[in-house]
N, C-alpha and C. Protein backbone atom coordinates (compact mmCIF):
# COMPACT_ATOMS: atom_id res chain seq x y z
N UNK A 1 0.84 -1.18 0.00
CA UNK A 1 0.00 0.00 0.00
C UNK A 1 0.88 1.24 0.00
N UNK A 2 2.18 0.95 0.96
CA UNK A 2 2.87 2.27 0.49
C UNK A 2 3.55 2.41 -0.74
N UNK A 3 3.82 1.01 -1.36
CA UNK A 3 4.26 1.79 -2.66
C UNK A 3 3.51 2.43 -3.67
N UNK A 4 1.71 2.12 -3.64
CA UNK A 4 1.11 2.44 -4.35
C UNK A 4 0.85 4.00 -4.26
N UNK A 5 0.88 4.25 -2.71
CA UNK A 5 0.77 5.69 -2.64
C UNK A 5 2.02 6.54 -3.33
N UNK A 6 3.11 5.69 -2.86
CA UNK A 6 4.92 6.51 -3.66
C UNK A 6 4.59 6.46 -4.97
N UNK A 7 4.05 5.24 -5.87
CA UNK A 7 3.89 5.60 -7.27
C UNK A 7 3.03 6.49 -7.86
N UNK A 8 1.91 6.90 -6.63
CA UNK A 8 0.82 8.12 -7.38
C UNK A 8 1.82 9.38 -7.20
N UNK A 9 2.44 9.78 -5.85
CA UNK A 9 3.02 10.65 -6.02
C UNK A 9 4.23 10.89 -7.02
N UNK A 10 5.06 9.78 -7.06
CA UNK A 10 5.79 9.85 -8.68
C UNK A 10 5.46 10.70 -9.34
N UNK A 11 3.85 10.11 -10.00
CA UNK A 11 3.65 10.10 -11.06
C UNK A 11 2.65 11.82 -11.24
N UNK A 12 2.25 12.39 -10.49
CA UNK A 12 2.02 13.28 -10.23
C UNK A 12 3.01 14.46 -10.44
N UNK A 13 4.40 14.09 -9.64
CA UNK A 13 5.20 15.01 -9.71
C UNK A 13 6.10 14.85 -11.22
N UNK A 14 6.17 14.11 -12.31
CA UNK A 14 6.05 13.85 -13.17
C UNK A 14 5.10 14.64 -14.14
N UNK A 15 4.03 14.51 -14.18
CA UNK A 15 2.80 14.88 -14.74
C UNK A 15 2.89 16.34 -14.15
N UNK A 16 3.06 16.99 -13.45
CA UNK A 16 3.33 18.62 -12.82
C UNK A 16 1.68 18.61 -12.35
N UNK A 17 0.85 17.44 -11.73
CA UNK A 17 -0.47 17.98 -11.17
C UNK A 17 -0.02 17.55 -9.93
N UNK A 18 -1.00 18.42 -8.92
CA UNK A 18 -0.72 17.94 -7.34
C UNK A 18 -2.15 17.57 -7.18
N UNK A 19 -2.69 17.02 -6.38
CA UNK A 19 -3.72 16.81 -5.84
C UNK A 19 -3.65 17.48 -4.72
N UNK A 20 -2.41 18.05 -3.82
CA UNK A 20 -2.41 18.36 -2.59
C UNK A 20 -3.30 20.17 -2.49
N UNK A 21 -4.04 20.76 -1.79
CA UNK A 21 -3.77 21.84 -2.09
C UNK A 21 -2.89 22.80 -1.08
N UNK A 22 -1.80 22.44 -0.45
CA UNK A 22 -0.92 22.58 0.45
C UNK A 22 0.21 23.36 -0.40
N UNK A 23 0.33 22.87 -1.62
CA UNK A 23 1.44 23.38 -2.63
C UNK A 23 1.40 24.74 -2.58
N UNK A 24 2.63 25.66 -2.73
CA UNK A 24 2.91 27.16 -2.52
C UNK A 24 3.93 26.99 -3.40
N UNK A 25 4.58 26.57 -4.41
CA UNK A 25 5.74 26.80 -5.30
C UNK A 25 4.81 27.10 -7.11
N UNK A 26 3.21 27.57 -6.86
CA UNK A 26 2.87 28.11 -8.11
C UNK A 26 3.21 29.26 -8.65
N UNK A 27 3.23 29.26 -9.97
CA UNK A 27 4.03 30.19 -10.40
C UNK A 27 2.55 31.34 -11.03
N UNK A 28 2.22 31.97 -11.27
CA UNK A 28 1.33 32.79 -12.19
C UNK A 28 1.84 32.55 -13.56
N UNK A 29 0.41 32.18 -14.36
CA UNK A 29 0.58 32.13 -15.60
C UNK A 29 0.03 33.18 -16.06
N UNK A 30 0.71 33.84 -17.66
CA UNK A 30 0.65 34.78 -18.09
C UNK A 30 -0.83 35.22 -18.20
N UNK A 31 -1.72 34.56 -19.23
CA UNK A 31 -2.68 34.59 -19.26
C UNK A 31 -3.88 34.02 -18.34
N UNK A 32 -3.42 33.70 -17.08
CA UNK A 32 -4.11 32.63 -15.92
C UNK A 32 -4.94 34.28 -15.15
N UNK A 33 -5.71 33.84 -14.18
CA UNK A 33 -6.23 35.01 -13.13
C UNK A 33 -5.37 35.54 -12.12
N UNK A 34 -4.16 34.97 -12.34
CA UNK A 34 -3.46 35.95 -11.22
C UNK A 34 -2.46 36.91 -11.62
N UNK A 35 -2.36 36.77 -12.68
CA UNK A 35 -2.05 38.07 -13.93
C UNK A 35 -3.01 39.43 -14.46
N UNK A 36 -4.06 39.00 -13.91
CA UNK A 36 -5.33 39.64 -14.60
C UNK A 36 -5.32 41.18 -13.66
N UNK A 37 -5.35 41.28 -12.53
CA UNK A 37 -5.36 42.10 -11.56
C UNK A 37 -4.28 42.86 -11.75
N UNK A 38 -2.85 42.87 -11.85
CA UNK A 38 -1.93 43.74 -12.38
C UNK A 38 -1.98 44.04 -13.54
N UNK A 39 -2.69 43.26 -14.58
CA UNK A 39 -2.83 44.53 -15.49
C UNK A 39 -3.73 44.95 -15.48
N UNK A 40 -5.08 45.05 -15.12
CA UNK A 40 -6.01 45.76 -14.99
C UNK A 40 -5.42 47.48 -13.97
N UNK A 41 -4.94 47.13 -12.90
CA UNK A 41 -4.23 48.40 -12.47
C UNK A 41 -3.60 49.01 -13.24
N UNK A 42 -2.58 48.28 -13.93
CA UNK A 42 -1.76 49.09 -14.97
C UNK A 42 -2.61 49.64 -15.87
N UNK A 43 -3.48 49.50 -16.30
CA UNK A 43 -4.43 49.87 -17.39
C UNK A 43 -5.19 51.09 -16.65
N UNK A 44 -5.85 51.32 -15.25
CA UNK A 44 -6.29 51.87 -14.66
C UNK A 44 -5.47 52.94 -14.23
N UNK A 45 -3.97 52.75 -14.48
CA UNK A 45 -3.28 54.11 -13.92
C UNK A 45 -2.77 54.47 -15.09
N UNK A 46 -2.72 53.66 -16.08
CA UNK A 46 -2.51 54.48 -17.72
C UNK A 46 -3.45 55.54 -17.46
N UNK A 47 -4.65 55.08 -17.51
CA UNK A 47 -5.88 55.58 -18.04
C UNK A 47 -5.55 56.85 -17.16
N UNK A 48 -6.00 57.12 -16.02
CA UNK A 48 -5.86 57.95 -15.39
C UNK A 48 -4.62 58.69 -15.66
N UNK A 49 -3.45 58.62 -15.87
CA UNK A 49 -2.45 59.61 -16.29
C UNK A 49 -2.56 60.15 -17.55
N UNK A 50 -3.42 59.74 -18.86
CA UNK A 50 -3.58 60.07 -19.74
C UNK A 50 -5.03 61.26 -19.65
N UNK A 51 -5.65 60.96 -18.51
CA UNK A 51 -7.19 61.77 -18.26
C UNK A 51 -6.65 63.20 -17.91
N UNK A 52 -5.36 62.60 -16.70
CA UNK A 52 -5.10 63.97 -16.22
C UNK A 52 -4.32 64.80 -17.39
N UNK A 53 -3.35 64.03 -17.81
CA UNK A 53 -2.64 65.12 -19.38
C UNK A 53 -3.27 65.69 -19.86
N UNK A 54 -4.88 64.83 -20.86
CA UNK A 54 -5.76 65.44 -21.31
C UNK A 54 -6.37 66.80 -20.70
N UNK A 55 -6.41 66.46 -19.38
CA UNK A 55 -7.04 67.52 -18.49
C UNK A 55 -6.19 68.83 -18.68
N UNK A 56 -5.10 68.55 -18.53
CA UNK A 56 -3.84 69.69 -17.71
C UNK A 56 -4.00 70.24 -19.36
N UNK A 57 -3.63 69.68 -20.15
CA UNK A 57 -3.99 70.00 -21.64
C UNK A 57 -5.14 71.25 -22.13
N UNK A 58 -6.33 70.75 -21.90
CA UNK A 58 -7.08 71.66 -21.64
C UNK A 58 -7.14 73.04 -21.04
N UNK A 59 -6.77 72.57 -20.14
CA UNK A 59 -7.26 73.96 -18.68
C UNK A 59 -5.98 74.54 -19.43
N UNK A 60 -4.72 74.41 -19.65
CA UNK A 60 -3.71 75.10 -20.23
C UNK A 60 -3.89 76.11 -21.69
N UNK A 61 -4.81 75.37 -22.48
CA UNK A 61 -5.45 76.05 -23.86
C UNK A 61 -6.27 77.31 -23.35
N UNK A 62 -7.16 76.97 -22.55
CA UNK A 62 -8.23 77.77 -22.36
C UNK A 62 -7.77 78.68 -21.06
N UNK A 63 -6.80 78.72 -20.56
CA UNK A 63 -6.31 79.72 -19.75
C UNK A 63 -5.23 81.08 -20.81
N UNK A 64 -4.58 80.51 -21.71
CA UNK A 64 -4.54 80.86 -22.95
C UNK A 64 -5.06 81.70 -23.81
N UNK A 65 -6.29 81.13 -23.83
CA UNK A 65 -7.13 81.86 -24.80
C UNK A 65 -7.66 82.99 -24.15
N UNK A 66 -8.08 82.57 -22.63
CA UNK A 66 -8.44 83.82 -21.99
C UNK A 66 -7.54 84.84 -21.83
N UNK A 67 -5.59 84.85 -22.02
CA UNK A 67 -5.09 85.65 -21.84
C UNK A 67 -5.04 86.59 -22.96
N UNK A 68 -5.49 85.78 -24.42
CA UNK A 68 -5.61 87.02 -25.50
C UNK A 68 -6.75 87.41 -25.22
N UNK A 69 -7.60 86.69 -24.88
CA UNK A 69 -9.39 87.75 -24.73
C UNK A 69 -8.93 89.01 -23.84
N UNK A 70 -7.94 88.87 -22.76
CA UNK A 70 -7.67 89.50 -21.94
C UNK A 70 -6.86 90.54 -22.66
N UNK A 71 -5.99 90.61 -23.04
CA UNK A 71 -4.75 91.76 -23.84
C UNK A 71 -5.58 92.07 -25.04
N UNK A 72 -6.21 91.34 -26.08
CA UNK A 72 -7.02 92.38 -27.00
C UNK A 72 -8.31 93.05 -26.35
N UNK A 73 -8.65 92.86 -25.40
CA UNK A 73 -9.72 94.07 -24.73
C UNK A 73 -8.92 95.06 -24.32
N UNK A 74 -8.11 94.91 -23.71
CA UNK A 74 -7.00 95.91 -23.05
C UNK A 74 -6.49 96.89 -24.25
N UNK A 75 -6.09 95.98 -25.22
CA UNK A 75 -5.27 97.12 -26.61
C UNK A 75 -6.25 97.70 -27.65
N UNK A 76 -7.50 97.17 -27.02
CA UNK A 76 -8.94 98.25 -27.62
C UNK A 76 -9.04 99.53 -26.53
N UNK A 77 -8.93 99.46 -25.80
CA UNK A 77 -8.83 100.51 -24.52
C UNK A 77 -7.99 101.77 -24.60
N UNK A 78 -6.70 101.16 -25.02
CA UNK A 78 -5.65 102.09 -25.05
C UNK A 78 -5.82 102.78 -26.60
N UNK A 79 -6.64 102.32 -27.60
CA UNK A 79 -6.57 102.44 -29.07
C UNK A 79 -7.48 103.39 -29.23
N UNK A 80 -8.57 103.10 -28.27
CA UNK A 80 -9.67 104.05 -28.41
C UNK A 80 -9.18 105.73 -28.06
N UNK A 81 -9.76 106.92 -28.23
CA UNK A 81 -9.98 108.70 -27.70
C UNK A 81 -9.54 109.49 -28.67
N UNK A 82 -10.35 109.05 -29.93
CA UNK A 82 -10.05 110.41 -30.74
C UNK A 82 -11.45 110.58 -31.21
N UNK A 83 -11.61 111.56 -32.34
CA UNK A 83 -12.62 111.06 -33.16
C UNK A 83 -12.22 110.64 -34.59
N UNK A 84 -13.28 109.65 -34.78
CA UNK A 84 -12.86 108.99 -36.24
C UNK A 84 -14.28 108.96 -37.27
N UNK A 85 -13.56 108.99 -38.52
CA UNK A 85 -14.77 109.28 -39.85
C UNK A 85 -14.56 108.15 -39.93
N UNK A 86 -15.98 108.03 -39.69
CA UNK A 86 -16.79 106.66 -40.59
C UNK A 86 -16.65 106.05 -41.59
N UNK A 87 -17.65 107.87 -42.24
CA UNK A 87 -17.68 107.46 -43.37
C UNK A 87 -18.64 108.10 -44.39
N UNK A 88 -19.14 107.76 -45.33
CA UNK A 88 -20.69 108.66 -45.95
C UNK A 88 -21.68 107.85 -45.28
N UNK A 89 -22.70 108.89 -45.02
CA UNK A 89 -24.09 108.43 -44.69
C UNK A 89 -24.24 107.72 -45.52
N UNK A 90 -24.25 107.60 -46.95
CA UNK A 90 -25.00 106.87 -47.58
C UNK A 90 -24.29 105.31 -47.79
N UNK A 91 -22.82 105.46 -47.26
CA UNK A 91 -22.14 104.24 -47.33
C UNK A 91 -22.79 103.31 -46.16
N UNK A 92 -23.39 103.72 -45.75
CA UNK A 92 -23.98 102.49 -44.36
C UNK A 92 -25.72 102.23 -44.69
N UNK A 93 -26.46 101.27 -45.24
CA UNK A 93 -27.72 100.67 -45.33
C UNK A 93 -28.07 100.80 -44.04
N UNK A 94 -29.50 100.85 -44.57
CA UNK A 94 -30.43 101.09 -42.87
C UNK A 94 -30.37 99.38 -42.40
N UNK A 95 -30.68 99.34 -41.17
CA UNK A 95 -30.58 98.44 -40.48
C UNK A 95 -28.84 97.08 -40.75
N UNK A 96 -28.21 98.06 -40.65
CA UNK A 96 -26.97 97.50 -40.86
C UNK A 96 -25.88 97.76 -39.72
N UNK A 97 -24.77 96.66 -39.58
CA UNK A 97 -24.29 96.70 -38.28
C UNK A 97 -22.82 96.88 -39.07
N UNK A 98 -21.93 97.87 -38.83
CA UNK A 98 -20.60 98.29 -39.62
C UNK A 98 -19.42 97.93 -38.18
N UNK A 99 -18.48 97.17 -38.33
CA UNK A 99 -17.06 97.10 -37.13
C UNK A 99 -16.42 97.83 -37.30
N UNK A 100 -15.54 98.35 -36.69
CA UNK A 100 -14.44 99.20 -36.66
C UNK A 100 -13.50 99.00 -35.62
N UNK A 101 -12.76 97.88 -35.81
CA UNK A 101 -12.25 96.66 -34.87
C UNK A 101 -10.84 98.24 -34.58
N UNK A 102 -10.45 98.80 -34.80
CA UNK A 102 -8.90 99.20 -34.74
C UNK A 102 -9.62 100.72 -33.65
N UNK A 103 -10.69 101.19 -34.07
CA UNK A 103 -11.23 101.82 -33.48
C UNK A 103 -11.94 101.83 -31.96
N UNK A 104 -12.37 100.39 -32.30
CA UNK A 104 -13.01 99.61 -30.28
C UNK A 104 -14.74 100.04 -31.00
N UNK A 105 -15.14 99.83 -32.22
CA UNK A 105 -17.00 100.33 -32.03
C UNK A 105 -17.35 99.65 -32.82
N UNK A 106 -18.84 99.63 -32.87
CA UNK A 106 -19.61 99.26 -33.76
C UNK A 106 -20.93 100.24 -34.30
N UNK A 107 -20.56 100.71 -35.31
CA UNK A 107 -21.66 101.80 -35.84
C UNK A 107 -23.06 101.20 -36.47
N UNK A 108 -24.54 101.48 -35.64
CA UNK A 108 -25.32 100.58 -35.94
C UNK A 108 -26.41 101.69 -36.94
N UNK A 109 -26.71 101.56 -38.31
CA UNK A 109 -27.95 101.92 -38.68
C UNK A 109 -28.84 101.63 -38.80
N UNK A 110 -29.91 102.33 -37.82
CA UNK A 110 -31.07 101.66 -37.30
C UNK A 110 -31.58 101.52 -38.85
N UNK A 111 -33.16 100.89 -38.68
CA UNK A 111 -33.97 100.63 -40.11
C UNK A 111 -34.75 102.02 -40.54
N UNK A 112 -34.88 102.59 -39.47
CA UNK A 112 -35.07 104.24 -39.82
C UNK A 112 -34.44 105.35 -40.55
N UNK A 113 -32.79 104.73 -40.45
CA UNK A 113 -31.90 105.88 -40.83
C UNK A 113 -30.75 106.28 -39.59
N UNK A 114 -31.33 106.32 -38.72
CA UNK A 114 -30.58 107.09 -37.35
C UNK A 114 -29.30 106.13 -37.30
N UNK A 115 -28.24 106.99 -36.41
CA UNK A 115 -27.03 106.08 -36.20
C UNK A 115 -26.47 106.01 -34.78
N UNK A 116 -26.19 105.26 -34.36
CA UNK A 116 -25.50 105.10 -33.28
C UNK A 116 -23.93 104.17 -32.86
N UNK A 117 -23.52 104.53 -32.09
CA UNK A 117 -22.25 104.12 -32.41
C UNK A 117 -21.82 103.26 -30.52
N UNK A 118 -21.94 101.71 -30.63
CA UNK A 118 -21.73 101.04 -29.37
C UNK A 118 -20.27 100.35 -29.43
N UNK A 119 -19.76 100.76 -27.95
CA UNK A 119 -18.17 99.64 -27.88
C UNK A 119 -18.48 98.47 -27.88
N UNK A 120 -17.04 97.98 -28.45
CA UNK A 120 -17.17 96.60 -28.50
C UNK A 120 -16.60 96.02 -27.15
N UNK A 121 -16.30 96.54 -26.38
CA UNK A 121 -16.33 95.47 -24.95
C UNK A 121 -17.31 95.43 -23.89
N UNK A 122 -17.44 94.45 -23.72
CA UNK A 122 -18.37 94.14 -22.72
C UNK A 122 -18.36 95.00 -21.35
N UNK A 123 -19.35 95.02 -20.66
CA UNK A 123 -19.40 96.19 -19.79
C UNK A 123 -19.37 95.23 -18.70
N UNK A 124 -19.10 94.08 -18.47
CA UNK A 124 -19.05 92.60 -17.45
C UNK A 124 -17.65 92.57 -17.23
N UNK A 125 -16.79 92.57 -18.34
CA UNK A 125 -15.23 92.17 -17.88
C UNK A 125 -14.62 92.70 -18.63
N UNK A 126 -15.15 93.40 -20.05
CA UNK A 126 -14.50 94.44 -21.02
C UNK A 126 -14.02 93.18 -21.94
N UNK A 127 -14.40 92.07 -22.20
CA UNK A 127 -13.95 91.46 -24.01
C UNK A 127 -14.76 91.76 -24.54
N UNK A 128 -13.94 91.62 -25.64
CA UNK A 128 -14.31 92.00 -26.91
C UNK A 128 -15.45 91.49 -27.42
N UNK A 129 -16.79 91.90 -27.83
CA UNK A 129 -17.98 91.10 -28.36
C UNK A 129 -17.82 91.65 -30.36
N UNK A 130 -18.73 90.34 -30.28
CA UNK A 130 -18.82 90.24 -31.95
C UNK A 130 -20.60 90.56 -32.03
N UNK A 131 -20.36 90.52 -33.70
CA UNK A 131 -21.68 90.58 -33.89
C UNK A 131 -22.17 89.52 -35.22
N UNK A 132 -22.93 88.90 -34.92
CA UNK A 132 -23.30 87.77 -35.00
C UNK A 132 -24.81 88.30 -36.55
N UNK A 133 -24.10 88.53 -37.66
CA UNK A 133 -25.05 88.86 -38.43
C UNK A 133 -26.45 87.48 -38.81
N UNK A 134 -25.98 86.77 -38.71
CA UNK A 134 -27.07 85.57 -39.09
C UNK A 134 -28.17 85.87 -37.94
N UNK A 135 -27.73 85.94 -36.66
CA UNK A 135 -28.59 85.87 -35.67
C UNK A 135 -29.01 87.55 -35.15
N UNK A 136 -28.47 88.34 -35.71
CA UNK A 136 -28.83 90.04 -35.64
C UNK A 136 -28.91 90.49 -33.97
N UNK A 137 -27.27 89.77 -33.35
CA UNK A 137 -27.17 90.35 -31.90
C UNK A 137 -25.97 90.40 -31.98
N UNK A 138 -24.97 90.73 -30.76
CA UNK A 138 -24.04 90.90 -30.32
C UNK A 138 -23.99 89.43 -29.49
N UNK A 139 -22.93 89.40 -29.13
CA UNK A 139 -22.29 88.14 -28.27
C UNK A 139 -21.14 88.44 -27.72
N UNK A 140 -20.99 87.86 -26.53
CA UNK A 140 -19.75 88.42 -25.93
C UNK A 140 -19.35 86.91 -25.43
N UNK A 141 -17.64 86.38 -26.34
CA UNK A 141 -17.62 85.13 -26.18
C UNK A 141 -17.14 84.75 -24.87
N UNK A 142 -16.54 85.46 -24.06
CA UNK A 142 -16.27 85.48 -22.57
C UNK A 142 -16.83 84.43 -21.71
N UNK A 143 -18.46 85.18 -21.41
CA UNK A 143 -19.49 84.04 -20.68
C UNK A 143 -20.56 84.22 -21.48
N UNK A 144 -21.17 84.11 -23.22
CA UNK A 144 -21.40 83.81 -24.01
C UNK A 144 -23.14 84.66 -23.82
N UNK A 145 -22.72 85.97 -23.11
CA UNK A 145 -24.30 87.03 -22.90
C UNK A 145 -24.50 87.57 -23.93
N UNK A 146 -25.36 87.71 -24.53
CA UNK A 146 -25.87 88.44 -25.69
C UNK A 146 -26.39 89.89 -25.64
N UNK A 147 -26.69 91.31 -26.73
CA UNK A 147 -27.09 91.61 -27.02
C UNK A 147 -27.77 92.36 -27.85
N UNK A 148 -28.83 92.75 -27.74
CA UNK A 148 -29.61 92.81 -29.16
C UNK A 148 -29.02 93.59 -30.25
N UNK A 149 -29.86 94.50 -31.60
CA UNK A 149 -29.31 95.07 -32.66
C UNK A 149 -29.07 96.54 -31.86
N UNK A 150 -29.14 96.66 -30.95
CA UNK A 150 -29.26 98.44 -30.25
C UNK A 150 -27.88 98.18 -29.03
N UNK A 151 -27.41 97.10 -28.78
CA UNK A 151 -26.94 96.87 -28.31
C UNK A 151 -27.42 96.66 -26.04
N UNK A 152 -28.68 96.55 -26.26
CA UNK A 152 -29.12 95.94 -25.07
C UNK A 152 -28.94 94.31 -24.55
N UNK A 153 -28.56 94.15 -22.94
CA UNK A 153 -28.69 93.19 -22.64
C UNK A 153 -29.45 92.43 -22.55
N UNK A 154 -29.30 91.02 -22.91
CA UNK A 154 -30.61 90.07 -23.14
C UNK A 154 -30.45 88.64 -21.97
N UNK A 155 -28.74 88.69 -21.74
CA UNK A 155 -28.98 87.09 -20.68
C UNK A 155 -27.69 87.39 -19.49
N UNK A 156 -27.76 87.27 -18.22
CA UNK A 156 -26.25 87.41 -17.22
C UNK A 156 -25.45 86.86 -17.94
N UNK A 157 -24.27 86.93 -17.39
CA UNK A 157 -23.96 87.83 -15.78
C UNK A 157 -24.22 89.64 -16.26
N UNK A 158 -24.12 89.60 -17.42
CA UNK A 158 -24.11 91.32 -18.30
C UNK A 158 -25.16 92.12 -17.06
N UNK A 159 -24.68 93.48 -16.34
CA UNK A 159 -25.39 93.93 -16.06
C UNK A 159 -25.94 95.24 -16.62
N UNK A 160 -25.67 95.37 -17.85
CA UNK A 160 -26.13 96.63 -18.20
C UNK A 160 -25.59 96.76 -20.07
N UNK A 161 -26.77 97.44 -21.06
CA UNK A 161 -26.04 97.31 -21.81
C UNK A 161 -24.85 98.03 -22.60
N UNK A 162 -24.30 97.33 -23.59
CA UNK A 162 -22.77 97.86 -24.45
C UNK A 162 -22.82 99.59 -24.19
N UNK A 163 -21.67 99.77 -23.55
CA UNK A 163 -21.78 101.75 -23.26
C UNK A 163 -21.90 102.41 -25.12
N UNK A 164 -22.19 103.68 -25.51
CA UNK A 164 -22.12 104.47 -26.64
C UNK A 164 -21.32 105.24 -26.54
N UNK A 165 -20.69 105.81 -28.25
CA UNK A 165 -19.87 106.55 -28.38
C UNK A 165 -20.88 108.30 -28.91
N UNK A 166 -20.59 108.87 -29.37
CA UNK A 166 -21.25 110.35 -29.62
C UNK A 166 -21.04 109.68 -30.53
N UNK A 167 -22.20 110.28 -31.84
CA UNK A 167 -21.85 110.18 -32.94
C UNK A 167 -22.18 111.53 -33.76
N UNK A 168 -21.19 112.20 -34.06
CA UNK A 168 -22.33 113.54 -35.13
C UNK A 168 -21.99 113.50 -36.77
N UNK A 169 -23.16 114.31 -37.03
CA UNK A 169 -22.72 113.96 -38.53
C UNK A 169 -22.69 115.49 -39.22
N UNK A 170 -21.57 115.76 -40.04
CA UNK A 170 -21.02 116.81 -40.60
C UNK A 170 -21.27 116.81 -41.96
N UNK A 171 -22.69 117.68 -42.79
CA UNK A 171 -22.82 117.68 -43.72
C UNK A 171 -23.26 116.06 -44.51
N UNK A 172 -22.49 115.19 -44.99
CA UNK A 172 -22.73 113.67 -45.31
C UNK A 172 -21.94 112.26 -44.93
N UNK A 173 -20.96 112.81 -43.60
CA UNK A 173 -20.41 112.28 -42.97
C UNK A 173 -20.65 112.76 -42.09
N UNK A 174 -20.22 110.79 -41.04
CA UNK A 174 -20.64 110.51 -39.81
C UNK A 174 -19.25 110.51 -38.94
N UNK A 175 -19.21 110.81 -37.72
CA UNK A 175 -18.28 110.74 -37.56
C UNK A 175 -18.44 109.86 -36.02
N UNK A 176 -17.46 109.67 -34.74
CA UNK A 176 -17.63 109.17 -34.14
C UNK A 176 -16.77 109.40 -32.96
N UNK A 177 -17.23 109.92 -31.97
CA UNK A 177 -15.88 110.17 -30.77
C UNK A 177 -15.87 109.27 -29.86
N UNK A 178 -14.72 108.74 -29.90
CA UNK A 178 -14.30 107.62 -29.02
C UNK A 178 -13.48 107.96 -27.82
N UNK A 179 -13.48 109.49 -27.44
CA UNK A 179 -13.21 109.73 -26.22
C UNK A 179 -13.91 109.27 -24.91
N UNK A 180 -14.83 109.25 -24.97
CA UNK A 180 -15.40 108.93 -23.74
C UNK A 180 -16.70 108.41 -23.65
N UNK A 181 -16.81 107.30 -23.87
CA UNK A 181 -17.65 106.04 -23.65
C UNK A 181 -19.32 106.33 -22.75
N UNK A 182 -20.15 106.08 -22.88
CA UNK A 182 -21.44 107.11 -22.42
C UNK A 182 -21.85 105.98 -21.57
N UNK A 183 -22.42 105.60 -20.57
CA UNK A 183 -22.93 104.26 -19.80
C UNK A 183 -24.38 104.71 -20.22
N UNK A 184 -25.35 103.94 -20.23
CA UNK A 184 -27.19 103.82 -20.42
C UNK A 184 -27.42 102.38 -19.47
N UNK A 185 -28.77 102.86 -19.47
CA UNK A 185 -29.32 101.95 -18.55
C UNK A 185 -30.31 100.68 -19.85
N UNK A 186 -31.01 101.47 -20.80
CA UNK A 186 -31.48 100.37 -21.99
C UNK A 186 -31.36 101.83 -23.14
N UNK A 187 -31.68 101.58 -24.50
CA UNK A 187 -31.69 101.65 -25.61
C UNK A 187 -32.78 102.76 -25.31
N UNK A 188 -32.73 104.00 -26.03
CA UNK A 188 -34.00 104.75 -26.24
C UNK A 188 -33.69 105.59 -27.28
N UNK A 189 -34.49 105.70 -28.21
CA UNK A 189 -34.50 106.72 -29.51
C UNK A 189 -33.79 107.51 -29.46
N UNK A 190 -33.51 108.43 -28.73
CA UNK A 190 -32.67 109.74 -28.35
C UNK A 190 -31.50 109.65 -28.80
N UNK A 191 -31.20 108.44 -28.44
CA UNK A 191 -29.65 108.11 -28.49
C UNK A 191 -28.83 107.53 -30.06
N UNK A 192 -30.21 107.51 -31.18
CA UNK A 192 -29.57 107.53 -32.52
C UNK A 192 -29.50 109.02 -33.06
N UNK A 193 -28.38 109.58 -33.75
CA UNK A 193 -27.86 110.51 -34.55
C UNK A 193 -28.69 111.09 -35.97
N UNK A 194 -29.27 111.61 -35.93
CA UNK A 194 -29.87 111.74 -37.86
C UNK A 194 -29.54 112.72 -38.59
N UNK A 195 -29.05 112.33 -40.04
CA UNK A 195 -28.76 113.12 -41.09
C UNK A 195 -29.78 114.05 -41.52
């Protein structure tokens, strides 16, 4: 009887199976479950170091971008206080919105005729707003507040709308003083120019 037991174990240790489960000299196989768990971590701290790059990536662009939003509002500021010709009355269509990016304005002719003349920075943090002809408003890409063709506010944080410049008109030119910026509380007739 004991040799029969010595020949199973032989033949076992031969064959590389144990029946025992006492054995501690296993090795992990590559593709077995005790491989599976280290790479899953490894995969899990890839992942995560690639989220954060992505991340740091980001926030780095867009801190960026805010520093030119930041310096071209600023070098509209310093660009602006003279007065500047437009242009001919008749060179501007009624209900038409004219830029004058080097200047800091936007000269608006109402559908009446009248003219008025609004800065282009925002009165929230001073960037620069566009005007958005398809949709017939202003936008200020900052925190993305709108407003209308007169230049009134339509959504926050904006508390008030785009300040005006004077505008007078000399014979068939318009002209525009960009000395000193007018604050309003909303839009009222008064405040367009007529030939």
């Amino acid at each position: 009887m004991d040799q029969e037991l010595d020949s199973k174990q032989a033949v076992s240790h031969t064959t590389g199976t144990d029946e025992s489960p006492e054995r501690s000299d296993r090795h992990p196989t590559p593709g077995g479950d005790d491989g599976a768990p280290a790479r899953q971590e490894l995969s899990r701290r890839n992942f995560l170091k690639t989220g954060i790059g992505v991340l740091s990536t980001l926030a780095a662009i867009e801190i960026g971008a805010a520093g030119i939003l930041f310096l071209r509002s600023r070098s509209l500021e310093e660009g602006a206080g003279g007065v500047v010709t437009a242009g001919a009355v008749d060179s501007f269509s009624p209900g038409s919105v004219t830029e004058f990016p080097d200047a800091g304005f936007f000269l608006i002719r109402s559908p009446d005729g009248g003219f008025m003349a609004v800065s282009q920075r925002c009165p929230h943090l001073g960037c620069t707003v566009e005007w958005l002809a398809d949709r017939n408003r202003f936008l200020c890409p900052c925190h993305a507040s709108s407003f209308d063709f007169f230049g009134n506010f339509e959504s926050p944080p904006v508390p008030r709308p785009l300040d005006t410049f004077a505008v007078q008109i000399e014979e068939t030119t318009v002209k525009v003083d960009t000395s000193r910026p007018q604050r309003r509380e909303s839009f009222i007739p008064e405040q367009l120019a007529y030939a």
